[in-house]
PDB file of N, CA and C in Angstrom:
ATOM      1  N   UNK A   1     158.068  59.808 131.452  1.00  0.00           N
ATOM      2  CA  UNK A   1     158.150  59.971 132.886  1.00  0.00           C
ATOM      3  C   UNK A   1     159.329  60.874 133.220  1.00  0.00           C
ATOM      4  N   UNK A   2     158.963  61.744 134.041  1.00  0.00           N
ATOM      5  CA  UNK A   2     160.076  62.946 134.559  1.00  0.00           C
ATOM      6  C   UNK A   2     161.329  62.277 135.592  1.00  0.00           C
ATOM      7  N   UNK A   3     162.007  62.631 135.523  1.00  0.00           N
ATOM      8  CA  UNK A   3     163.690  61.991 136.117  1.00  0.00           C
ATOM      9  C   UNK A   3     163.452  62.649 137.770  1.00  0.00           C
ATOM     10  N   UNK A   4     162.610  63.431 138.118  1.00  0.00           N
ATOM     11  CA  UNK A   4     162.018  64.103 139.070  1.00  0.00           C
ATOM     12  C   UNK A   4     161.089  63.399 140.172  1.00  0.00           C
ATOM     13  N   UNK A   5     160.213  62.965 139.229  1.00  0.00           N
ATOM     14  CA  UNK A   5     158.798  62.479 139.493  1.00  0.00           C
ATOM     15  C   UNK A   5     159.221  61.574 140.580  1.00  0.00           C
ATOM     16  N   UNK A   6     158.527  61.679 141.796  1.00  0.00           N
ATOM     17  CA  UNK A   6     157.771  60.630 142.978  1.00  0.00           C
ATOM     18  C   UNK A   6     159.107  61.110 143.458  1.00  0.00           C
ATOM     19  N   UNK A   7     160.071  61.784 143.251  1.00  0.00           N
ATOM     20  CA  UNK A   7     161.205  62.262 144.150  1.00  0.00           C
ATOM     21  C   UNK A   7     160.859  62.845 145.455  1.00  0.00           C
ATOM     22  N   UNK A   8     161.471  63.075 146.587  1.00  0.00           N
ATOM     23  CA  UNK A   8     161.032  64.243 147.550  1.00  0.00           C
ATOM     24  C   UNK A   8     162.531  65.373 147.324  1.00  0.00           C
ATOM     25  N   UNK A   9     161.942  66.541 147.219  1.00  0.00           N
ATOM     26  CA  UNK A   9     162.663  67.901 147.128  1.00  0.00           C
ATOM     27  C   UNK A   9     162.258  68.538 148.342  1.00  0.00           C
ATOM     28  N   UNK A  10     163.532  69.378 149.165  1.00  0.00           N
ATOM     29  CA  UNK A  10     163.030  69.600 150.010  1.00  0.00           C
ATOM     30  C   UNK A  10     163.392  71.287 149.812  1.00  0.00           C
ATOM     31  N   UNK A  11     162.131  72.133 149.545  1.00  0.00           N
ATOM     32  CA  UNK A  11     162.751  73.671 149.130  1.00  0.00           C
ATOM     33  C   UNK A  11     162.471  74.848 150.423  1.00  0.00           C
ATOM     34  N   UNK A  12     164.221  75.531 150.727  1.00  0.00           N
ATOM     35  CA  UNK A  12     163.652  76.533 151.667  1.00  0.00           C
ATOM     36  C   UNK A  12     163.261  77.950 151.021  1.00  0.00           C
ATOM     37  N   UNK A  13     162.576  78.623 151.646  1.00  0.00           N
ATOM     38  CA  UNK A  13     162.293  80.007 150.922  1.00  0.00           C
ATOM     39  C   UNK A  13     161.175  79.583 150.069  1.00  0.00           C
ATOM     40  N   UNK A  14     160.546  78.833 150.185  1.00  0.00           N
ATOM     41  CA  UNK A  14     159.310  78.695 149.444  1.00  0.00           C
ATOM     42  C   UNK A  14     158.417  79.507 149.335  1.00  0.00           C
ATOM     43  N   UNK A  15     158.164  80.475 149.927  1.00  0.00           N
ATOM     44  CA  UNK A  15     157.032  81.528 150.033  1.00  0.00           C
ATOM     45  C   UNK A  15     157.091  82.724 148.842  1.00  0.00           C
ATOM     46  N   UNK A  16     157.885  82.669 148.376  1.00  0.00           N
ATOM     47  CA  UNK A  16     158.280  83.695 147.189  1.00  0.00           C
ATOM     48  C   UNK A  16     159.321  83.696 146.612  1.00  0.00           C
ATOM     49  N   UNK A  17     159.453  84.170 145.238  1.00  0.00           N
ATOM     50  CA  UNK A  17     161.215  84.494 144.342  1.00  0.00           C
ATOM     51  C   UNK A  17     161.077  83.287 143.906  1.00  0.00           C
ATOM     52  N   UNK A  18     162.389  82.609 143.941  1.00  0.00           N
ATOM     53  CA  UNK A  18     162.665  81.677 142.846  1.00  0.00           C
ATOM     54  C   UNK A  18     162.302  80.051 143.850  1.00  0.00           C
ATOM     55  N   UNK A  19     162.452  80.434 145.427  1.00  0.00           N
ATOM     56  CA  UNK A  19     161.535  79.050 146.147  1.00  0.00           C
ATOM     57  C   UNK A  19     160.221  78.976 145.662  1.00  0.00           C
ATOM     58  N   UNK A  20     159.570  79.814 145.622  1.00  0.00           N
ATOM     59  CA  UNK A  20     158.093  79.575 144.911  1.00  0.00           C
ATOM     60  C   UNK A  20     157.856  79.070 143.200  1.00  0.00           C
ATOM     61  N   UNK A  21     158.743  79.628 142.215  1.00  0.00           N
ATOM     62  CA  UNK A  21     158.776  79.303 141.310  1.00  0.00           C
ATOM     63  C   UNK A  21     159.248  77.569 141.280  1.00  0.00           C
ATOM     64  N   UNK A  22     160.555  77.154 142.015  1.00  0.00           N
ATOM     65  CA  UNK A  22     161.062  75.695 142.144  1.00  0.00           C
ATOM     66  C   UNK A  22     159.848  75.278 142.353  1.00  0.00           C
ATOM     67  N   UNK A  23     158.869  75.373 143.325  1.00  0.00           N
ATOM     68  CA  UNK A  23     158.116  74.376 144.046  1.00  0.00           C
ATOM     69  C   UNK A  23     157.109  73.894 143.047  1.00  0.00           C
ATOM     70  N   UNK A  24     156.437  75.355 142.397  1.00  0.00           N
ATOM     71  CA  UNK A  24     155.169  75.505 141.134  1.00  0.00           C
ATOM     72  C   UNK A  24     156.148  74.613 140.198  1.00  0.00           C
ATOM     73  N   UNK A  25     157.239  74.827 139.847  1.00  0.00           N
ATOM     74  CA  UNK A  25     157.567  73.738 138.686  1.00  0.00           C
ATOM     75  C   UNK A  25     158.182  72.448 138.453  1.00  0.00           C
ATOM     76  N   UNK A  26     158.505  72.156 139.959  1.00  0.00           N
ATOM     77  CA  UNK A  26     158.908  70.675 140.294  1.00  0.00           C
ATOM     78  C   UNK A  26     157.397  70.119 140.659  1.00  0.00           C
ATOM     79  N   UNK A  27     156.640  70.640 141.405  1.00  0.00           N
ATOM     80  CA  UNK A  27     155.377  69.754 141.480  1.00  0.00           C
ATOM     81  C   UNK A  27     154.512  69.559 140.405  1.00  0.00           C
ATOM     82  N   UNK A  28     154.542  70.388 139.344  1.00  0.00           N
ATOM     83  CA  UNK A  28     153.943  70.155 138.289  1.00  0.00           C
ATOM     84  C   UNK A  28     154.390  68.661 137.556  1.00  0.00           C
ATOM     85  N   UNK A  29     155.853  68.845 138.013  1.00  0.00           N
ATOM     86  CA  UNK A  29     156.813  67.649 137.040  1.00  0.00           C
ATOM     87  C   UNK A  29     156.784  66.192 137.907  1.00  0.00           C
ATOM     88  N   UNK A  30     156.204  66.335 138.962  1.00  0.00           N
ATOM     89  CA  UNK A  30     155.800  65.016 139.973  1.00  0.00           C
ATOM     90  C   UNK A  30     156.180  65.115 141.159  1.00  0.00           C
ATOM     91  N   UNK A  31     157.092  65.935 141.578  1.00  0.00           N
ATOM     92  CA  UNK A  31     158.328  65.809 142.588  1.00  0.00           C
ATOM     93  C   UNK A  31     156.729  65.758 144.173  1.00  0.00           C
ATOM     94  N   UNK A  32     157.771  64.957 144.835  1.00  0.00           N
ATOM     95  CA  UNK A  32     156.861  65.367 145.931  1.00  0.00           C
ATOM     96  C   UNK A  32     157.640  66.464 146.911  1.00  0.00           C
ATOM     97  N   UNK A  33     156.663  67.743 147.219  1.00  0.00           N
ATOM     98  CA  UNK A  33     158.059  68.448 148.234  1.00  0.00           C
ATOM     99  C   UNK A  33     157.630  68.755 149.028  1.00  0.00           C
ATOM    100  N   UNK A  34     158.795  69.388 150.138  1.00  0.00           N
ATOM    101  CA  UNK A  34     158.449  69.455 151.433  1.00  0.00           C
ATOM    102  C   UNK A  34     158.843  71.079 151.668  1.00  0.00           C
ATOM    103  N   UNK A  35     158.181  71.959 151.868  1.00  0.00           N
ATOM    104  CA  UNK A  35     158.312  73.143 151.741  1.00  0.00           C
ATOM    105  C   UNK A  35     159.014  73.796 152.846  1.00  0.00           C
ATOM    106  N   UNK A  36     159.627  75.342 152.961  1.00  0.00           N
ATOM    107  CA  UNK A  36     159.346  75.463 154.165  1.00  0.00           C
ATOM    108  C   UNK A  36     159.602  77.182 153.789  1.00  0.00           C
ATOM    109  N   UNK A  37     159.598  78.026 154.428  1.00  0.00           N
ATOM    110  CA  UNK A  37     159.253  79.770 155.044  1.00  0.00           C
ATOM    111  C   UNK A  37     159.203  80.119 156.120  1.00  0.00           C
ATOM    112  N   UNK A  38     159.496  81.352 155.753  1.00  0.00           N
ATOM    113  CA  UNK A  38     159.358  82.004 157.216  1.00  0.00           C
ATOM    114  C   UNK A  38     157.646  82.825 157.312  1.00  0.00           C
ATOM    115  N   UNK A  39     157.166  82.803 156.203  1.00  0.00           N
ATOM    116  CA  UNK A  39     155.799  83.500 155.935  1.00  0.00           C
ATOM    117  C   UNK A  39     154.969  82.499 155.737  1.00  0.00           C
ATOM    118  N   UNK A  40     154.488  81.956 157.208  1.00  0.00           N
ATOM    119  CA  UNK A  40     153.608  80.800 157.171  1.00  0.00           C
ATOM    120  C   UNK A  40     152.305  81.013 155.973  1.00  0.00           C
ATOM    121  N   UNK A  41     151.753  82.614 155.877  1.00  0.00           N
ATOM    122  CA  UNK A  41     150.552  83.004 154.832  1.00  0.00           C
ATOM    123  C   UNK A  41     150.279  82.552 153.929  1.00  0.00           C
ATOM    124  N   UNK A  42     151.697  82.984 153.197  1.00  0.00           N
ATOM    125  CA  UNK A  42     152.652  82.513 152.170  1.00  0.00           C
ATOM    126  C   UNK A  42     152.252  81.397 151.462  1.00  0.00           C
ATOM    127  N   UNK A  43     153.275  80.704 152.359  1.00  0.00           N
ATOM    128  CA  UNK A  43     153.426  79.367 152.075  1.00  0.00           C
ATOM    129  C   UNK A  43     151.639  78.566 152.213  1.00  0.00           C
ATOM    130  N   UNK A  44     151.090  78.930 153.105  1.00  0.00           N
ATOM    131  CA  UNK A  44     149.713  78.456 152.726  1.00  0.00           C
ATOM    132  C   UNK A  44     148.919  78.626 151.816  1.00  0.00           C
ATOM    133  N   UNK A  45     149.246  79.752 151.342  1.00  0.00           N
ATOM    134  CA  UNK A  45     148.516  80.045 149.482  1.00  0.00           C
ATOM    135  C   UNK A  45     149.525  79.015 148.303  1.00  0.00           C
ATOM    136  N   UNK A  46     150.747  79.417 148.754  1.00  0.00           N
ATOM    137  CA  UNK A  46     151.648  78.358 147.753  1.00  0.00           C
ATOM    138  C   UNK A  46     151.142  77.117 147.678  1.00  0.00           C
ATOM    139  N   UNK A  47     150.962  76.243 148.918  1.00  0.00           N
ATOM    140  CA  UNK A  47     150.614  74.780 149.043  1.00  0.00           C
ATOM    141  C   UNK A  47     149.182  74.669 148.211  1.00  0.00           C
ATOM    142  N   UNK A  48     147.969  76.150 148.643  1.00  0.00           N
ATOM    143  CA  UNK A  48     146.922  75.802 148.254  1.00  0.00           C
ATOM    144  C   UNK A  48     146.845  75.658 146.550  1.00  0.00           C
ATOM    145  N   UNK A  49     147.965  77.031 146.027  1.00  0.00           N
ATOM    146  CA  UNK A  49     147.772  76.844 144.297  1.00  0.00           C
ATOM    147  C   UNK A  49     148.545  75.771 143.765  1.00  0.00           C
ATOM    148  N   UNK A  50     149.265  74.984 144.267  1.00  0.00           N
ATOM    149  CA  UNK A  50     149.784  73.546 143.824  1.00  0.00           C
ATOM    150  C   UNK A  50     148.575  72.753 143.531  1.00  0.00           C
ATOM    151  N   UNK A  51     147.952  72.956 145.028  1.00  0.00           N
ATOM    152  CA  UNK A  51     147.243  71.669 145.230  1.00  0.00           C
ATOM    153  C   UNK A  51     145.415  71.883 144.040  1.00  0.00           C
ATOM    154  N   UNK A  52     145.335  73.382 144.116  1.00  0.00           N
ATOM    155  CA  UNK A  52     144.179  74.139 142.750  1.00  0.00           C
ATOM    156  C   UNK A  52     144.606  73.775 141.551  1.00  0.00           C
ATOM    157  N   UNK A  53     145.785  73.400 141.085  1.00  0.00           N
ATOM    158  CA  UNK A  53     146.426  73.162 139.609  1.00  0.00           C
ATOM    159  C   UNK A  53     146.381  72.083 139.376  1.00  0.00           C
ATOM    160  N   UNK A  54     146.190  71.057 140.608  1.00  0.00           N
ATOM    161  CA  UNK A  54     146.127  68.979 140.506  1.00  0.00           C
ATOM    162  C   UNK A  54     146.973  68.784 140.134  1.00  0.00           C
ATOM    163  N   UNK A  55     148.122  69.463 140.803  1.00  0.00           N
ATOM    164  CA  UNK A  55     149.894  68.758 140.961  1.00  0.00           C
ATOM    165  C   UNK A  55     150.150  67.444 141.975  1.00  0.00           C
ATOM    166  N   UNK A  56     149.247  67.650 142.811  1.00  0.00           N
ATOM    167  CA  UNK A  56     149.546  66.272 143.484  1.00  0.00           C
ATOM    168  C   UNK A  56     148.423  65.111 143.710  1.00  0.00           C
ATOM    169  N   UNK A  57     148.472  64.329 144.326  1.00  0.00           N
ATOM    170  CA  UNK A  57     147.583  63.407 143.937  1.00  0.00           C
ATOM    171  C   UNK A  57     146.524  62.925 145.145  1.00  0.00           C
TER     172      UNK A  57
END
């Protein structure tokens, strides 16, 4: 079990760079997070390929 897992992370800049990378690799590891951007688009493809990979539940 990940030291992460069922956590909430809360990441800004999520829409790209290294906020997008945190989010893809803490949700993989369980974390639950709460995103946020200024590129609502963005961030709606981000949430959608989390949620295409069955990172969350």
């Amino acid at each position: 079990m990940s030291e992460i897992q069922n956590k909430v992370v809360i990441i800004t800049g999520a829409s790209s760079g290294l906020g997008e990378a945190t989010a893809k690799r803490l949700a993989a590891s369980g974390a639950k997070l709460m995103l946020a951007a200024r590129r609502e688009d963005r961030l709606k493809e981000l949430v959608a390929a989390i949620a295409r990979s069955g990172c969350c539940g």
